[in-house]
N, C-alpha and C. Protein backbone atom coordinates (compact mmCIF):
# COMPACT_ATOMS: atom_id res chain seq x y z
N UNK A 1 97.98 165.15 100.74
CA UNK A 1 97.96 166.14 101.80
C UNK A 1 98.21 167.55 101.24
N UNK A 2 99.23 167.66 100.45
CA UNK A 2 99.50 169.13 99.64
C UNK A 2 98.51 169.51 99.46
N UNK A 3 97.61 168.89 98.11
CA UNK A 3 96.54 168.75 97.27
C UNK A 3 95.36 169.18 98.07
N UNK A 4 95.46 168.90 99.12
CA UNK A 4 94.17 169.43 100.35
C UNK A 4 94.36 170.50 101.43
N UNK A 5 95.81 171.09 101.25
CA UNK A 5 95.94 172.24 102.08
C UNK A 5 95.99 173.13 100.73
N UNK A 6 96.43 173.13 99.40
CA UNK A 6 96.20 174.04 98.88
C UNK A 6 94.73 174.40 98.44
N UNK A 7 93.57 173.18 98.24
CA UNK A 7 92.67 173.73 97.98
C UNK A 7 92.06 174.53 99.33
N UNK A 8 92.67 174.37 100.79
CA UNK A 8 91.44 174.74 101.74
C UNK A 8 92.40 175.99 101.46
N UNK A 9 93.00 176.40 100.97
CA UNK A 9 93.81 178.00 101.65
C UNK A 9 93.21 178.76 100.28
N UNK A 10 92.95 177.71 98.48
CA UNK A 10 92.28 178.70 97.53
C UNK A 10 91.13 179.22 98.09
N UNK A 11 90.54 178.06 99.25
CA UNK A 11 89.03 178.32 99.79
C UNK A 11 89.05 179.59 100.78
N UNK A 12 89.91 179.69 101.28
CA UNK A 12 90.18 180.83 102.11
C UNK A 12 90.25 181.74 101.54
N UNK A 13 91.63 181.43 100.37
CA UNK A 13 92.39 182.95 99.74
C UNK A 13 90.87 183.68 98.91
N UNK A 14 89.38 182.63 98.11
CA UNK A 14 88.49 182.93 97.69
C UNK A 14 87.93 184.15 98.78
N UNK A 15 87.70 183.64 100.35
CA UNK A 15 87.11 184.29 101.12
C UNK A 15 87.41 185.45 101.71
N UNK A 16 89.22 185.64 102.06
CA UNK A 16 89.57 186.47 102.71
C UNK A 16 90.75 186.52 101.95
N UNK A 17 90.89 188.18 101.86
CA UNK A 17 92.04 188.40 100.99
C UNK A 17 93.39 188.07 101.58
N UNK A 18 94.69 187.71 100.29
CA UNK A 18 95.75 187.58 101.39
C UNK A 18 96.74 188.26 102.24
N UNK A 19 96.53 189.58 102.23
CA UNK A 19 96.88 190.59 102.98
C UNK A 19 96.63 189.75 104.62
N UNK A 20 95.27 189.88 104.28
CA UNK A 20 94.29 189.60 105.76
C UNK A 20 95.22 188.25 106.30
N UNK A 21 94.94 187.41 105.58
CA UNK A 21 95.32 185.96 106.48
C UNK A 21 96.74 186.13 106.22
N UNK A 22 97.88 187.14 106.40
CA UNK A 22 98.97 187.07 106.27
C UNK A 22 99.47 187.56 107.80
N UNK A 23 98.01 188.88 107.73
CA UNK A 23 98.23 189.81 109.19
C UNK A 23 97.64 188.47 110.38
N UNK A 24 96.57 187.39 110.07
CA UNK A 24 96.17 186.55 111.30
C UNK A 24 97.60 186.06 111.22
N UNK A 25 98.02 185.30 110.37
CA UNK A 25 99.43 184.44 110.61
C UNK A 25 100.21 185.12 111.67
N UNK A 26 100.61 186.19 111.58
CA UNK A 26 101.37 187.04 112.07
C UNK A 26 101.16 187.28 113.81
N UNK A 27 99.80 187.63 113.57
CA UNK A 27 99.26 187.97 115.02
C UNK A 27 99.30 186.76 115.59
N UNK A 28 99.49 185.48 115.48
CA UNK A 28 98.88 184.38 116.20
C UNK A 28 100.30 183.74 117.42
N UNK A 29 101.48 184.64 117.37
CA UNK A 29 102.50 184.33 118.40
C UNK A 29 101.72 186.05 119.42
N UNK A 30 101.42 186.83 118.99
CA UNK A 30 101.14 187.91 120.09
C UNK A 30 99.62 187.38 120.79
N UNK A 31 98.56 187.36 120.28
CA UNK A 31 97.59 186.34 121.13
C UNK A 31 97.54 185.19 122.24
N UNK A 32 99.02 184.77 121.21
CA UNK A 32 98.87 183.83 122.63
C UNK A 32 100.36 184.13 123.27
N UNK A 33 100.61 185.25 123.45
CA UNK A 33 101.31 185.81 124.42
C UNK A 33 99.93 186.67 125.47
N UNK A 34 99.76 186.79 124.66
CA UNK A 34 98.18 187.77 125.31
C UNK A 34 97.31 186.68 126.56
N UNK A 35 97.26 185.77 125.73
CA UNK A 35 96.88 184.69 126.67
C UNK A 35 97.62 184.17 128.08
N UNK A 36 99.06 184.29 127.63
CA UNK A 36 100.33 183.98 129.02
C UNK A 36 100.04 184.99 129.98
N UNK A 37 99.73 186.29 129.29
CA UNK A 37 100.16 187.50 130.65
C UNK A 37 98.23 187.70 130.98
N UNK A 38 97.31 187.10 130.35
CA UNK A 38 95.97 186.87 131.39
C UNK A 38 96.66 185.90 132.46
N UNK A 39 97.10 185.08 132.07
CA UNK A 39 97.24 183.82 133.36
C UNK A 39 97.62 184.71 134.70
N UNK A 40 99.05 184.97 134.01
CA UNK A 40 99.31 185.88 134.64
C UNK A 40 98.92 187.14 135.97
N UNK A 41 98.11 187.92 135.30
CA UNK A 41 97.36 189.05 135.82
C UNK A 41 96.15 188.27 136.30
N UNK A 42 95.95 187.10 136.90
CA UNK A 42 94.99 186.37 137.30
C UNK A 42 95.02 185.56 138.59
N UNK A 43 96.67 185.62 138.73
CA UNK A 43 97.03 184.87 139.83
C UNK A 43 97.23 185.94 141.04
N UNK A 44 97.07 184.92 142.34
CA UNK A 44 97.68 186.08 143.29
C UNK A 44 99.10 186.72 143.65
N UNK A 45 98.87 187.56 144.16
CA UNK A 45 100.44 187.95 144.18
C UNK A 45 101.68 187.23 144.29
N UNK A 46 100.78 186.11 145.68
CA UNK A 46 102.49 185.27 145.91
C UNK A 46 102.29 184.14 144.93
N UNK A 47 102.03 184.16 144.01
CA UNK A 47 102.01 182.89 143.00
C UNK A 47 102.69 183.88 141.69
N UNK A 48 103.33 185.09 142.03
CA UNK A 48 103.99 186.36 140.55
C UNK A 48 105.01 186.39 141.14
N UNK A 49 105.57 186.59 142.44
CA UNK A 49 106.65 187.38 142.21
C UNK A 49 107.33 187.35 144.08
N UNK A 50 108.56 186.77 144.37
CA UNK A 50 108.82 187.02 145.41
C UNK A 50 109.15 188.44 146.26
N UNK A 51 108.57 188.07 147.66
CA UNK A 51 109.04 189.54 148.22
C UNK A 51 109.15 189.03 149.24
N UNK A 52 110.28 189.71 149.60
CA UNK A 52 110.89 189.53 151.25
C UNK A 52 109.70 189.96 152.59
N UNK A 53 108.99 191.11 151.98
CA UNK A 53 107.72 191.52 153.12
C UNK A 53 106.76 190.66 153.13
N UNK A 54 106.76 189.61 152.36
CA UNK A 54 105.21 188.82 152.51
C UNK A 54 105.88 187.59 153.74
N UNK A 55 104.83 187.54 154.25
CA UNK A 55 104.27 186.05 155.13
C UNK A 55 104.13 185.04 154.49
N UNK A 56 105.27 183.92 154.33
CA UNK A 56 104.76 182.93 153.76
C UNK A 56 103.96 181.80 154.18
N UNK A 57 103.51 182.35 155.42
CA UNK A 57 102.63 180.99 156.44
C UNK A 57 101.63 181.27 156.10
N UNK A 58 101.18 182.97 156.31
CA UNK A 58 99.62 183.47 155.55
C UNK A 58 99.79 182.91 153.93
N UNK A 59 100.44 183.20 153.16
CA UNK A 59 100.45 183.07 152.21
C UNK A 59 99.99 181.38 151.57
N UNK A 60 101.13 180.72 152.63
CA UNK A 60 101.15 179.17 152.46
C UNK A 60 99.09 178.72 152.70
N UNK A 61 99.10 179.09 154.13
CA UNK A 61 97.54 178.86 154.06
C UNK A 61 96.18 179.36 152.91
N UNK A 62 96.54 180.69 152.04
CA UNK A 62 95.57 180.99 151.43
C UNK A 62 95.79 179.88 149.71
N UNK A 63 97.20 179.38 150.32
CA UNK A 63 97.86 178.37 148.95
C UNK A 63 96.69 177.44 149.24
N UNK A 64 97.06 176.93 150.20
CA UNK A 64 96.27 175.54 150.59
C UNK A 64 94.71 175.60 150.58
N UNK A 65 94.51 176.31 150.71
CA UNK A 65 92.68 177.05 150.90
C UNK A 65 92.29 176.85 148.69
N UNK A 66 93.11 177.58 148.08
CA UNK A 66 93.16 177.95 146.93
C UNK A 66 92.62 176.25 146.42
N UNK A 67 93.97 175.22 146.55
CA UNK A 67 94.64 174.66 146.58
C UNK A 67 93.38 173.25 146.56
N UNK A 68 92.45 173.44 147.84
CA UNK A 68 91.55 172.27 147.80
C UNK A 68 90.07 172.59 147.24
N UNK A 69 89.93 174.13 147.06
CA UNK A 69 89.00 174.40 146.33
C UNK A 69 89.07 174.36 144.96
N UNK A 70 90.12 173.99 144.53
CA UNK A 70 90.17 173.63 142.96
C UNK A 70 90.95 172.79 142.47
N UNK A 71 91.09 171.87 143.28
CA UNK A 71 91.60 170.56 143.41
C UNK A 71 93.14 170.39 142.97
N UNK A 72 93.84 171.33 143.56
CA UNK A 72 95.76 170.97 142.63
C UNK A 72 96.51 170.68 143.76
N UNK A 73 97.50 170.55 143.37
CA UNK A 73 98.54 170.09 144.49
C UNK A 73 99.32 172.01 144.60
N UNK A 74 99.93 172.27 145.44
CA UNK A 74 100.73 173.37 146.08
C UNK A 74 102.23 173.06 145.14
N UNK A 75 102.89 174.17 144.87
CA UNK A 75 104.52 174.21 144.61
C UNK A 75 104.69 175.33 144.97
N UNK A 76 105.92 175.21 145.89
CA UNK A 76 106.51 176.11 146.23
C UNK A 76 108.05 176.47 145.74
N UNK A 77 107.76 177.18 145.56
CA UNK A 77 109.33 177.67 144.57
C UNK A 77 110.01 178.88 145.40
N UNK A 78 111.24 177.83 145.84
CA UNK A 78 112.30 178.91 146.92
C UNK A 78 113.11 179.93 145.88
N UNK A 79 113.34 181.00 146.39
CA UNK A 79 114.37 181.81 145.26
C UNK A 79 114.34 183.46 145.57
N UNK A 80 114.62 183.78 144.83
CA UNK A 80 114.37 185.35 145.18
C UNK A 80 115.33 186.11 144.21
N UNK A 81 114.99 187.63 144.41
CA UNK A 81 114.90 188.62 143.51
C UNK A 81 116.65 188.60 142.89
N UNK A 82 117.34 187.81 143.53
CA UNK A 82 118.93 187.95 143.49
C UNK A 82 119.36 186.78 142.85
N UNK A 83 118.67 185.74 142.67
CA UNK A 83 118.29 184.49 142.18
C UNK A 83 118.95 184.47 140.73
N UNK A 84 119.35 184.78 139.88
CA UNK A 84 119.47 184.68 138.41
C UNK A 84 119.16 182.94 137.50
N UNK A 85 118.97 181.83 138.09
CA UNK A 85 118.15 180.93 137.30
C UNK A 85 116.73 181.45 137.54
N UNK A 86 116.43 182.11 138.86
CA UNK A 86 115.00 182.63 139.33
C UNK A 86 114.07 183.32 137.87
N UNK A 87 115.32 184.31 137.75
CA UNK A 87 114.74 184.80 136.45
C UNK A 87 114.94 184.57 135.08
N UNK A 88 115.87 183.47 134.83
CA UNK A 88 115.57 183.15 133.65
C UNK A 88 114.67 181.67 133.76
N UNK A 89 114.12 180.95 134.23
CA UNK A 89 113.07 180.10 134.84
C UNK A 89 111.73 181.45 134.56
N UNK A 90 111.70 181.98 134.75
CA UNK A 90 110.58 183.04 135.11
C UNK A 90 110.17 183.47 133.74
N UNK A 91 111.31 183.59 132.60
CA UNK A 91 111.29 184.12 131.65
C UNK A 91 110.88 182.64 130.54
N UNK A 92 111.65 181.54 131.27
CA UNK A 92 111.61 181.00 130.35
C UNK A 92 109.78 180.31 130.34
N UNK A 93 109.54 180.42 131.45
CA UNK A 93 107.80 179.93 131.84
C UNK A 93 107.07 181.28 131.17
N UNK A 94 107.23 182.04 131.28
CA UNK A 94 106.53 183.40 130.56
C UNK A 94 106.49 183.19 128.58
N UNK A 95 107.64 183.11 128.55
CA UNK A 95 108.02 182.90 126.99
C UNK A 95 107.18 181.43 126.43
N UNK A 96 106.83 180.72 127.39
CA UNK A 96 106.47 179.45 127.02
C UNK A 96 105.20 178.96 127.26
N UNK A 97 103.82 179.56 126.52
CA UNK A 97 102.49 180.07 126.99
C UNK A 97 101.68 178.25 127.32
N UNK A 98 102.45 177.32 126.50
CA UNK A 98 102.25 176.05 127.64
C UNK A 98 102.55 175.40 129.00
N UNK A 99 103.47 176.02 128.88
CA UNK A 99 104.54 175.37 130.21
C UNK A 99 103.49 176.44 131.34
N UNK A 100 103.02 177.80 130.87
CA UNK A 100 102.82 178.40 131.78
C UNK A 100 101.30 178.22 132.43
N UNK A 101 100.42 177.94 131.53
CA UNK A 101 99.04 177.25 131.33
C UNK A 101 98.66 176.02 132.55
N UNK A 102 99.77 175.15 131.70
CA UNK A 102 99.64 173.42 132.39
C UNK A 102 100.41 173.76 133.72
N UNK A 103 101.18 174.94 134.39
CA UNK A 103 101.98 175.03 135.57
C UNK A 103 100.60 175.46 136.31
N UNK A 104 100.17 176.25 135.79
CA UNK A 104 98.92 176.90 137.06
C UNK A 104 97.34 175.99 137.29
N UNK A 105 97.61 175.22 135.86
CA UNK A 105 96.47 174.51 135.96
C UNK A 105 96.34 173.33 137.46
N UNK A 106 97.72 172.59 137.03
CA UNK A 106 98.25 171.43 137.98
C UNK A 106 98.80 172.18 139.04
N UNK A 107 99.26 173.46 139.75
CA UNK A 107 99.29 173.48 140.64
C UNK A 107 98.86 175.20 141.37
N UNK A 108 98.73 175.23 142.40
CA UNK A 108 98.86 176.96 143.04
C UNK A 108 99.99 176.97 143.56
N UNK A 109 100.82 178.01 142.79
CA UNK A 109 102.04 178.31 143.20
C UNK A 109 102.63 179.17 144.14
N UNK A 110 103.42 179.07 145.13
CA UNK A 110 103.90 179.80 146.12
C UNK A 110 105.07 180.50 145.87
N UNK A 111 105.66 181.22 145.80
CA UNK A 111 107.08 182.27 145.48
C UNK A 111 107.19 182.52 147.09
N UNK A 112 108.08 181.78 147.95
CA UNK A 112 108.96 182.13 148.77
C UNK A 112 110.32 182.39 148.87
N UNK A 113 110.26 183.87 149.28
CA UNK A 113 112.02 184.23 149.35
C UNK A 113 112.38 184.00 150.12
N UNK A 114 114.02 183.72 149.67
CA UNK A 114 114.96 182.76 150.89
C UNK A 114 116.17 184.36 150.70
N UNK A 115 116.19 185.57 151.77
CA UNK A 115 117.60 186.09 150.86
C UNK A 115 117.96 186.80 152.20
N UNK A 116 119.20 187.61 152.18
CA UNK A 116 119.94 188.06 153.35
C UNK A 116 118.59 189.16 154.19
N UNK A 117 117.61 189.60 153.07
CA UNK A 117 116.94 190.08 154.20
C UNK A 117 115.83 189.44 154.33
N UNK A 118 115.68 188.46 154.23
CA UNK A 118 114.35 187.97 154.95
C UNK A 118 114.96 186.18 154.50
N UNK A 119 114.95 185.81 155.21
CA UNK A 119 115.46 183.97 154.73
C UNK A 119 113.90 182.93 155.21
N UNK A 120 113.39 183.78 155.31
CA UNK A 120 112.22 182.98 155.97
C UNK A 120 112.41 181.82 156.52
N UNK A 121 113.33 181.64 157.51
CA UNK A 121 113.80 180.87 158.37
C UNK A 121 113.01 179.36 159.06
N UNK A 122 111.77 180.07 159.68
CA UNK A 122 110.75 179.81 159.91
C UNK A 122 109.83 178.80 159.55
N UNK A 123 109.79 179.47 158.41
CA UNK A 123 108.78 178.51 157.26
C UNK A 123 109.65 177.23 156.68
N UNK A 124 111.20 177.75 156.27
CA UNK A 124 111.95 177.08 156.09
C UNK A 124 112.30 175.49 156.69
N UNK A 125 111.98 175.62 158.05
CA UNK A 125 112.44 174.55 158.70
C UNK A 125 111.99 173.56 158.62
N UNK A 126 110.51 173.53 158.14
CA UNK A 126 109.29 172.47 157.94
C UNK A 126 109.86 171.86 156.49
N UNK A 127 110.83 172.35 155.85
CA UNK A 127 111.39 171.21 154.37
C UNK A 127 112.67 171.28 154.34
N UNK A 128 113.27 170.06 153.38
CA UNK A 128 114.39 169.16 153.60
C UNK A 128 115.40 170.51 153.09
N UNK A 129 116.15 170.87 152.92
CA UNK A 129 117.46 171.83 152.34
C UNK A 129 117.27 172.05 150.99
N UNK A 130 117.27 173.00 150.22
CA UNK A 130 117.32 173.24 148.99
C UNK A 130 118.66 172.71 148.39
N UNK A 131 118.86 172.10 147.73
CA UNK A 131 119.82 171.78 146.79
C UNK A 131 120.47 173.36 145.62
N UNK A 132 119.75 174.35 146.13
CA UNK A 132 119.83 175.05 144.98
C UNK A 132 119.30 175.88 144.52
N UNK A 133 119.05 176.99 144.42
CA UNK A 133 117.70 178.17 143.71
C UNK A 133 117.63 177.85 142.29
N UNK A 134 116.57 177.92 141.39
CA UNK A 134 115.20 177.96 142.41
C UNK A 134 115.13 176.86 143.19
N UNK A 135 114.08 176.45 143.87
CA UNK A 135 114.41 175.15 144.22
C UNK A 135 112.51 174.64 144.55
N UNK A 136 111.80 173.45 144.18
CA UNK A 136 110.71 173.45 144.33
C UNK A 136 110.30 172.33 145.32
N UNK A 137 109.37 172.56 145.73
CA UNK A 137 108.42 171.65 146.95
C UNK A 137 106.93 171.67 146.50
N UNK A 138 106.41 170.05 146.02
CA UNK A 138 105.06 170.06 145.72
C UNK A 138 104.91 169.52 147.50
N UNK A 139 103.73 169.74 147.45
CA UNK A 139 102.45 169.46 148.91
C UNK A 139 101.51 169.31 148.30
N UNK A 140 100.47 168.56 148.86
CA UNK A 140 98.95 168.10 148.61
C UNK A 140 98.08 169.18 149.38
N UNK A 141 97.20 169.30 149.06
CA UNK A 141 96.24 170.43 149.45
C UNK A 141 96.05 170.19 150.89
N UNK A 142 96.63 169.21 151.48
CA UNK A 142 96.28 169.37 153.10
C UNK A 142 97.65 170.11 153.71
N UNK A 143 98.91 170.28 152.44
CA UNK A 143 100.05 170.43 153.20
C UNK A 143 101.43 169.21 153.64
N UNK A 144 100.70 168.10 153.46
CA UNK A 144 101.93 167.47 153.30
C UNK A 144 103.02 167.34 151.92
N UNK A 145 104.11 167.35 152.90
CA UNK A 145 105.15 167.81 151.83
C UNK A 145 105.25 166.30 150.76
N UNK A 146 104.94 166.22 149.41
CA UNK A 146 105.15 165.27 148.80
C UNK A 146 106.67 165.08 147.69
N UNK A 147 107.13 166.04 147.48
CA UNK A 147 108.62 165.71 146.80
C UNK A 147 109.17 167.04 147.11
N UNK A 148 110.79 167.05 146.76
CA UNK A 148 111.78 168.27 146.67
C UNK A 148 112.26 168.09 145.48
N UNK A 149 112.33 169.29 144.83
CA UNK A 149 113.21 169.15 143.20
C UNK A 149 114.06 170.63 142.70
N UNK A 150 115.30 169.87 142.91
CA UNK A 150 116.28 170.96 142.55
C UNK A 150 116.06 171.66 140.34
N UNK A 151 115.49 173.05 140.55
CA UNK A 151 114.93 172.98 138.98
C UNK A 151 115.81 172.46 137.69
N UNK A 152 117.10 172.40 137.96
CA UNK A 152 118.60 172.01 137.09
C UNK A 152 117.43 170.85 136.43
N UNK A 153 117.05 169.93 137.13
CA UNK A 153 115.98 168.84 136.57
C UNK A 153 115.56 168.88 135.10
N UNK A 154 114.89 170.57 135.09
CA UNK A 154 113.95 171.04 133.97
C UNK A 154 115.24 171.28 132.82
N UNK A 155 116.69 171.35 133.06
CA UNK A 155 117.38 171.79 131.88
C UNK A 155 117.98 170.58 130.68
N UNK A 156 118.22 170.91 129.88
CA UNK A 156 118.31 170.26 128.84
C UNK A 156 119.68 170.87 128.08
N UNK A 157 121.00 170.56 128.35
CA UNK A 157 122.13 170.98 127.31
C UNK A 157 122.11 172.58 128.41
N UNK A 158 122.17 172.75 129.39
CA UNK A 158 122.28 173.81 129.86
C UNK A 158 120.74 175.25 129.79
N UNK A 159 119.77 174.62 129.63
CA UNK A 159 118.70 175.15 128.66
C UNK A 159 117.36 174.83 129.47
N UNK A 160 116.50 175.79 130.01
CA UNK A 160 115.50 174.70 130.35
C UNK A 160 114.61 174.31 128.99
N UNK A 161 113.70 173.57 129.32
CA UNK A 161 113.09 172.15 128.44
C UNK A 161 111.42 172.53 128.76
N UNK A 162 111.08 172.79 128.01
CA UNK A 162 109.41 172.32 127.83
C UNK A 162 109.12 171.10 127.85
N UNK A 163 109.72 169.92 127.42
CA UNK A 163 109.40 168.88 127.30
C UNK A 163 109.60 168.10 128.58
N UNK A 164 110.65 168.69 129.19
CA UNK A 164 110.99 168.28 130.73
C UNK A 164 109.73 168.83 131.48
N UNK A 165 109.45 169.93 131.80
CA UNK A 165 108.24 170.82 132.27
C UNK A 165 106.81 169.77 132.13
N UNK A 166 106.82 169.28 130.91
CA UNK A 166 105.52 169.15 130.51
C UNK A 166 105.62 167.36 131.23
N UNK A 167 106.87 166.36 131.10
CA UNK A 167 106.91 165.29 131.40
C UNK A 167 106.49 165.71 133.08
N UNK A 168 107.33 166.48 133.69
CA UNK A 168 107.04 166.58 135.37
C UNK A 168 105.39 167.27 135.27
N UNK A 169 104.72 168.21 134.93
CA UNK A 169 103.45 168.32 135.09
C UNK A 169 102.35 167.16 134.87
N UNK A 170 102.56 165.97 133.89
CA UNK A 170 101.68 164.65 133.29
C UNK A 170 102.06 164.19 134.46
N UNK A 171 102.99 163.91 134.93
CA UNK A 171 103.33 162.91 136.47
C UNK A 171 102.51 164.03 137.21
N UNK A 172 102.35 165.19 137.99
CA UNK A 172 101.69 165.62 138.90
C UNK A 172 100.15 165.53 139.08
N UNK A 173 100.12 165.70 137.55
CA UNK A 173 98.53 165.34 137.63
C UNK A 173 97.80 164.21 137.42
N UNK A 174 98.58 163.21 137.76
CA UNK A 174 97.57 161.94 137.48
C UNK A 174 98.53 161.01 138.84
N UNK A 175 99.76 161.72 139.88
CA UNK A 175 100.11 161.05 140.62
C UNK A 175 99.91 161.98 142.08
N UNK A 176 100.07 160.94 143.47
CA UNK A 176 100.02 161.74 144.41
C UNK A 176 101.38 161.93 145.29
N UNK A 177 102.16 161.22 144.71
CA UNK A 177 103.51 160.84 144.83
C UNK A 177 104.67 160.56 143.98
């Protein structure tokens, strides 16, 4: 194995000087950061970022609309701007250009705020109690509510887990329950 990565890299180092393939090495954690914040700048608003002024019933319906035209299941993620797992969950899915990929692939995500000025009461009543901010609700593209999951789930040693992330996304997409 040595013996065959050093000849493919003389084959390289022959082709491209090593300055060059020192600067790709380098660049290849900012690219695919580049890649996280397209996902990103791609989604709709209430799938970025909670706000107390949005409608989450309009919102919920353009989920569900989204939702059966491209076949995923809905998550809704309770929390808001006061939230502090909110944002390190936020950071830690941003920082983590898989977790963030396989999250939008398997589902359209909803950001509903729950906070002293807007508790979305309303919307609220149609699911079981949050255990907790953040706090998540998958639904099937017609809207029925299919699980509740307090995110503590995703942590690991106090930490969230990619590997947790990635075990709960393989179950979403190949289950309906």
């Amino acid at each position: 194995m040595r013996t065959l990565v050093r000849t493919t890299m003389k084959k390289f180092s022959s082709l491209i000087p090593p300055p060059i393939i020192m600067l790709l090495f380098m660049l290849m954690p900012a690219v695919s950061n580049l890649q996280a914040s397209q996902i990103s700048s791609d989604l709709p608003v209430y799938s970025r970022i909670y706000d107390a002024r949005r409608n989450p019933n309009a919102d919920g319906r353009d989920a569900l609309k989204l939702a059966q035209k491209t076949n995923r299941k809905v998550l809704i993620e309770v929390g808001g701007d006061w939230c502090s797992w909110c944002h390190i969950m936020d950071r830690f899915i941003k920082a983590h250009p898989n977790v963030e990929s396989r999250l939008h692939e398997t589902f359209v995500v909803l950001k509903v705020n729950v906070s002293d000025v807007n508790d979305n009461a309303e919307f609220m009543a149609a699911f079981p109690s949050p255990k907790g901010y953040p706090h998540m609700y998958i639904t099937d593209s017609t809207g029925t509510i299919l699980y509740s999951q307090d995110t503590a789930n995703f942590r690991e040693e106090g930490e969230y887990s990619e590997q947790r992330f990635m075990i709960f996304f393989d179950h979403w997409q190949t289950h309906d329950e």
